[in-house]
C-alpha atoms as a PDB file:
ATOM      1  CA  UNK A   1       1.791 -13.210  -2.146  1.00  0.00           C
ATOM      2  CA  UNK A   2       4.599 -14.886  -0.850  1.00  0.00           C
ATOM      3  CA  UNK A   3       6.966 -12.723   1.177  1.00  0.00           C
ATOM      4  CA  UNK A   4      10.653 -13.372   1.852  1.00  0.00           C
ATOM      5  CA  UNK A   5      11.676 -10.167   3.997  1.00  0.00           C
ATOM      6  CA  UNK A   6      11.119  -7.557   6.089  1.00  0.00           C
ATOM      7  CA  UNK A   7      11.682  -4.027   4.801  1.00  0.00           C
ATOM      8  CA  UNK A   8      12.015  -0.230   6.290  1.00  0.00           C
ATOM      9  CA  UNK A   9      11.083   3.046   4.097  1.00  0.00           C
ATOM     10  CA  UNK A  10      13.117   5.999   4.909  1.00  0.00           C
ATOM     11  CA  UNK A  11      11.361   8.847   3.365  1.00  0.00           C
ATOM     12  CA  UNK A  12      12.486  12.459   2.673  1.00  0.00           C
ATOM     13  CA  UNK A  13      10.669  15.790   4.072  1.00  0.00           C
ATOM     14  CA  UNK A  14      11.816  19.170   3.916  1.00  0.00           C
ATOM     15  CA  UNK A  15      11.223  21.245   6.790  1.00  0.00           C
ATOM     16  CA  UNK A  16      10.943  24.633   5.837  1.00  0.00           C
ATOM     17  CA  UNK A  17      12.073  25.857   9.742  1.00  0.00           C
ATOM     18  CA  UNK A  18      15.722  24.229   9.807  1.00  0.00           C
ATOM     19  CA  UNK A  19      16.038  24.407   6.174  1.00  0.00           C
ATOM     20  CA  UNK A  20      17.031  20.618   5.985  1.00  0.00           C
ATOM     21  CA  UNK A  21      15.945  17.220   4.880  1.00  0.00           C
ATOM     22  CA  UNK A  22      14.600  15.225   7.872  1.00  0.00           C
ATOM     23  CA  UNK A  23      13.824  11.442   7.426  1.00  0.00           C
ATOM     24  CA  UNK A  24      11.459   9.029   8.520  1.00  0.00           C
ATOM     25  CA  UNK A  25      11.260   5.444   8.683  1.00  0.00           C
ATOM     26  CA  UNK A  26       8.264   2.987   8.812  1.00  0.00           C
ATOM     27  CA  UNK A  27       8.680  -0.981   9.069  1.00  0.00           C
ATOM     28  CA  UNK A  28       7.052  -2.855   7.008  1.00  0.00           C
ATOM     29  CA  UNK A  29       6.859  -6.645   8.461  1.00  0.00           C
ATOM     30  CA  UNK A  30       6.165  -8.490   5.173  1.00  0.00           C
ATOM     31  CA  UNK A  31       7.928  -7.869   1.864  1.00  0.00           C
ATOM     32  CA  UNK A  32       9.380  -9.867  -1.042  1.00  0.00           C
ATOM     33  CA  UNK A  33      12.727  -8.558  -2.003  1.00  0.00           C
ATOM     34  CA  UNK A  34      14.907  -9.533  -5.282  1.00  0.00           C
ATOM     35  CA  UNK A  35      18.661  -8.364  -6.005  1.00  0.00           C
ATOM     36  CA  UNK A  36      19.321  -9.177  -9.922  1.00  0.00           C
ATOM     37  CA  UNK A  37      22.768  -8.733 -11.457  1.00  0.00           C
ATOM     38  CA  UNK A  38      22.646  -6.450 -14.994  1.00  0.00           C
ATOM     39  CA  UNK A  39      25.507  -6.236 -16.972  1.00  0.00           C
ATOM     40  CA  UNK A  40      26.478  -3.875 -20.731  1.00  0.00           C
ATOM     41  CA  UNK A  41      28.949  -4.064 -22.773  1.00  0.00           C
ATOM     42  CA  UNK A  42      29.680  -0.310 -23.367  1.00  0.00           C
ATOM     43  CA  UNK A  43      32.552   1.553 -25.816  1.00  0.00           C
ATOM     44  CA  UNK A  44      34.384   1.945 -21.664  1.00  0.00           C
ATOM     45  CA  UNK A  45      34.071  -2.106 -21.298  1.00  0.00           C
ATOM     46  CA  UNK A  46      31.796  -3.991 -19.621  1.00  0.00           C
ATOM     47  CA  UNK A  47      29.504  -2.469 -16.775  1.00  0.00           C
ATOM     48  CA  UNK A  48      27.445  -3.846 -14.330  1.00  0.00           C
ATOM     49  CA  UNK A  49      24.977  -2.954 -11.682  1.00  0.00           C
ATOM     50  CA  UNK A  50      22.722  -4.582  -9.175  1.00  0.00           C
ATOM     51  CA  UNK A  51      19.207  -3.782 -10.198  1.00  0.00           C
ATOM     52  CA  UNK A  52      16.227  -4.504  -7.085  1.00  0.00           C
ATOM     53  CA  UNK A  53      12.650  -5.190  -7.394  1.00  0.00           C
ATOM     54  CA  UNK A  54      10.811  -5.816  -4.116  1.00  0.00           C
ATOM     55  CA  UNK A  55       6.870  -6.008  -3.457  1.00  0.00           C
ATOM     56  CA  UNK A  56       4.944  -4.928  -0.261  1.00  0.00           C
ATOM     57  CA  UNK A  57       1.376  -6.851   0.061  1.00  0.00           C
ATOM     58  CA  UNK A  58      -0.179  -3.708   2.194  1.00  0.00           C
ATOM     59  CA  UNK A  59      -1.195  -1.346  -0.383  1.00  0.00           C
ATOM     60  CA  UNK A  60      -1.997   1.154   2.136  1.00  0.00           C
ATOM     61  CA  UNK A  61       1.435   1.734   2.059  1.00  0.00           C
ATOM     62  CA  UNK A  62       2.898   4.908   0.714  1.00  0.00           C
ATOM     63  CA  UNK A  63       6.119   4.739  -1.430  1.00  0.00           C
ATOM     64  CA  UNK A  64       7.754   7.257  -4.338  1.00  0.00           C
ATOM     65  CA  UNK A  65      10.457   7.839  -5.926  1.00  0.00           C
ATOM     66  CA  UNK A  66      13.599   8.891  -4.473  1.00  0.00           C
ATOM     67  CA  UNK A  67      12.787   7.085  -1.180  1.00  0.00           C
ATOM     68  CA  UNK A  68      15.101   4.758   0.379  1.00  0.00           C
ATOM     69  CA  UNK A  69      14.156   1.018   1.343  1.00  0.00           C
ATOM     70  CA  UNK A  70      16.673  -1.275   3.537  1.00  0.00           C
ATOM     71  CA  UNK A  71      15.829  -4.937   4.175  1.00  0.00           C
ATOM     72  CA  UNK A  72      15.689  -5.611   7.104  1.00  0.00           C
ATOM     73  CA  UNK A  73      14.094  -3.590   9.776  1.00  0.00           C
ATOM     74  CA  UNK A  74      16.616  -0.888  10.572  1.00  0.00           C
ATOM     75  CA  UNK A  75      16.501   1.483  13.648  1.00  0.00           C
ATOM     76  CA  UNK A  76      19.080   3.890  12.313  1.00  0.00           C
ATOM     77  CA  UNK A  77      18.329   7.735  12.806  1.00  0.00           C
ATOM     78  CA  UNK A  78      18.858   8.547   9.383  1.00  0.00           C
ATOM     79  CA  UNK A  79      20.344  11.918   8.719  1.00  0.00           C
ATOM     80  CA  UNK A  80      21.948  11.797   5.531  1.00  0.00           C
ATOM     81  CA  UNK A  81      21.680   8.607   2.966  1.00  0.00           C
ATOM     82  CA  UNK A  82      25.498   7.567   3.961  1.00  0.00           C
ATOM     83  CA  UNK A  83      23.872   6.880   7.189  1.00  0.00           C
ATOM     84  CA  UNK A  84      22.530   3.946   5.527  1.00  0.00           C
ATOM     85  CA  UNK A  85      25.930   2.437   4.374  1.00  0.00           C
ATOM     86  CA  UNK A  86      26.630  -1.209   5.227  1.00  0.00           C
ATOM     87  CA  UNK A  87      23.001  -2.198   5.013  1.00  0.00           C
ATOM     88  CA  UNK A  88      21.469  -3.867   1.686  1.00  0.00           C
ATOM     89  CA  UNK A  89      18.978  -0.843   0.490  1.00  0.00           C
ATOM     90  CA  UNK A  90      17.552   0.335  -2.760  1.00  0.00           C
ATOM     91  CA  UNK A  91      16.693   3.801  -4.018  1.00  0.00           C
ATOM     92  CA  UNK A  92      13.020   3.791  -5.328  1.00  0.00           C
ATOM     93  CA  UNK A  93      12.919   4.444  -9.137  1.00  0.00           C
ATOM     94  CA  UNK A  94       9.712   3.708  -9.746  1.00  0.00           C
ATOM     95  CA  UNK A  95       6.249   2.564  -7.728  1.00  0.00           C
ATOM     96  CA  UNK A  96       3.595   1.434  -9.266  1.00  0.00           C
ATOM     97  CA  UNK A  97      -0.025   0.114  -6.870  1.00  0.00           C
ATOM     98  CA  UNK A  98      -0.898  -2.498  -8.525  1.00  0.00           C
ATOM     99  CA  UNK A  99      -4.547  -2.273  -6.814  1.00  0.00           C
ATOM    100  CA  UNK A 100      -6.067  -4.930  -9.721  1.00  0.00           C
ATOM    101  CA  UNK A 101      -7.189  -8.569  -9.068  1.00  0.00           C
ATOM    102  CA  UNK A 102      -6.682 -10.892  -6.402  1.00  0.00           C
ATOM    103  CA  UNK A 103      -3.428 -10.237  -5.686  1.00  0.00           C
ATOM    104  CA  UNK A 104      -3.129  -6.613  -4.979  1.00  0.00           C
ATOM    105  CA  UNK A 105       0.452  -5.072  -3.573  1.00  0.00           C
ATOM    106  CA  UNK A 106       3.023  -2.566  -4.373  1.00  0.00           C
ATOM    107  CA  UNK A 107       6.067  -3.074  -6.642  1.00  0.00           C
ATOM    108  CA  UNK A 108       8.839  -0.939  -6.721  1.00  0.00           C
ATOM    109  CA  UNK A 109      11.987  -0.485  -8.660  1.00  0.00           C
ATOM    110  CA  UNK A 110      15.386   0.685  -7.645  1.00  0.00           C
ATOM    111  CA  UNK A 111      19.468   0.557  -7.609  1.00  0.00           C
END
């Protein structure tokens, strides 16, 4: 698989003690990552949004919905997701392990 990225998943836990969210990040070295451009005509006028698609080799991986994914490897202690601001990331819509074939990896949908 050719990769074009590194990539860091910020996942969500809640921790029943403090009653809050608390994130954590792993790096993943080798990704392929892919920012598309989507665009409706709607009865409010046209509408656009930037739809990502990126693919992790390393099944072992674990990714699901609602997770966050910056490219790039990014050291921020992540508290809430505006922590995250300024930095190209996607929120996971979908995963699917695509575990088939010779070419097994991870693809995952987000905005």
């Amino acid at each position: 698989m050719i990769t074009n990225t590194d990539i860091t998943i910020f996942r969500r836990q809640y921790d029943p003690e403090t009653r809050q969210d608390v994130w954590s990040a792993e790096y993943v070295p080798e990704a392929w990552w892919f920012r598309d451009n989507k665009a409706s005509v709607t009865t409010d006028g046209l509408k656009t949004a930037d739809v990502y698609t990126a693919r992790i080799p390393d099944i072992t991986v674990s990714v699901k919905r609602d997770d966050y994914i910056v490219k790039g490897e990014c050291d921020v202690e992540m508290h809430t997701v505006k922590d995250l601001n300024g930095y190209e990331k996607l929120k996971v819509t979908a995963a699917n392990y695509n575990t088939f074939g010779s070419n097994p990896h991870i693809k995952i949908k987000g905005a």
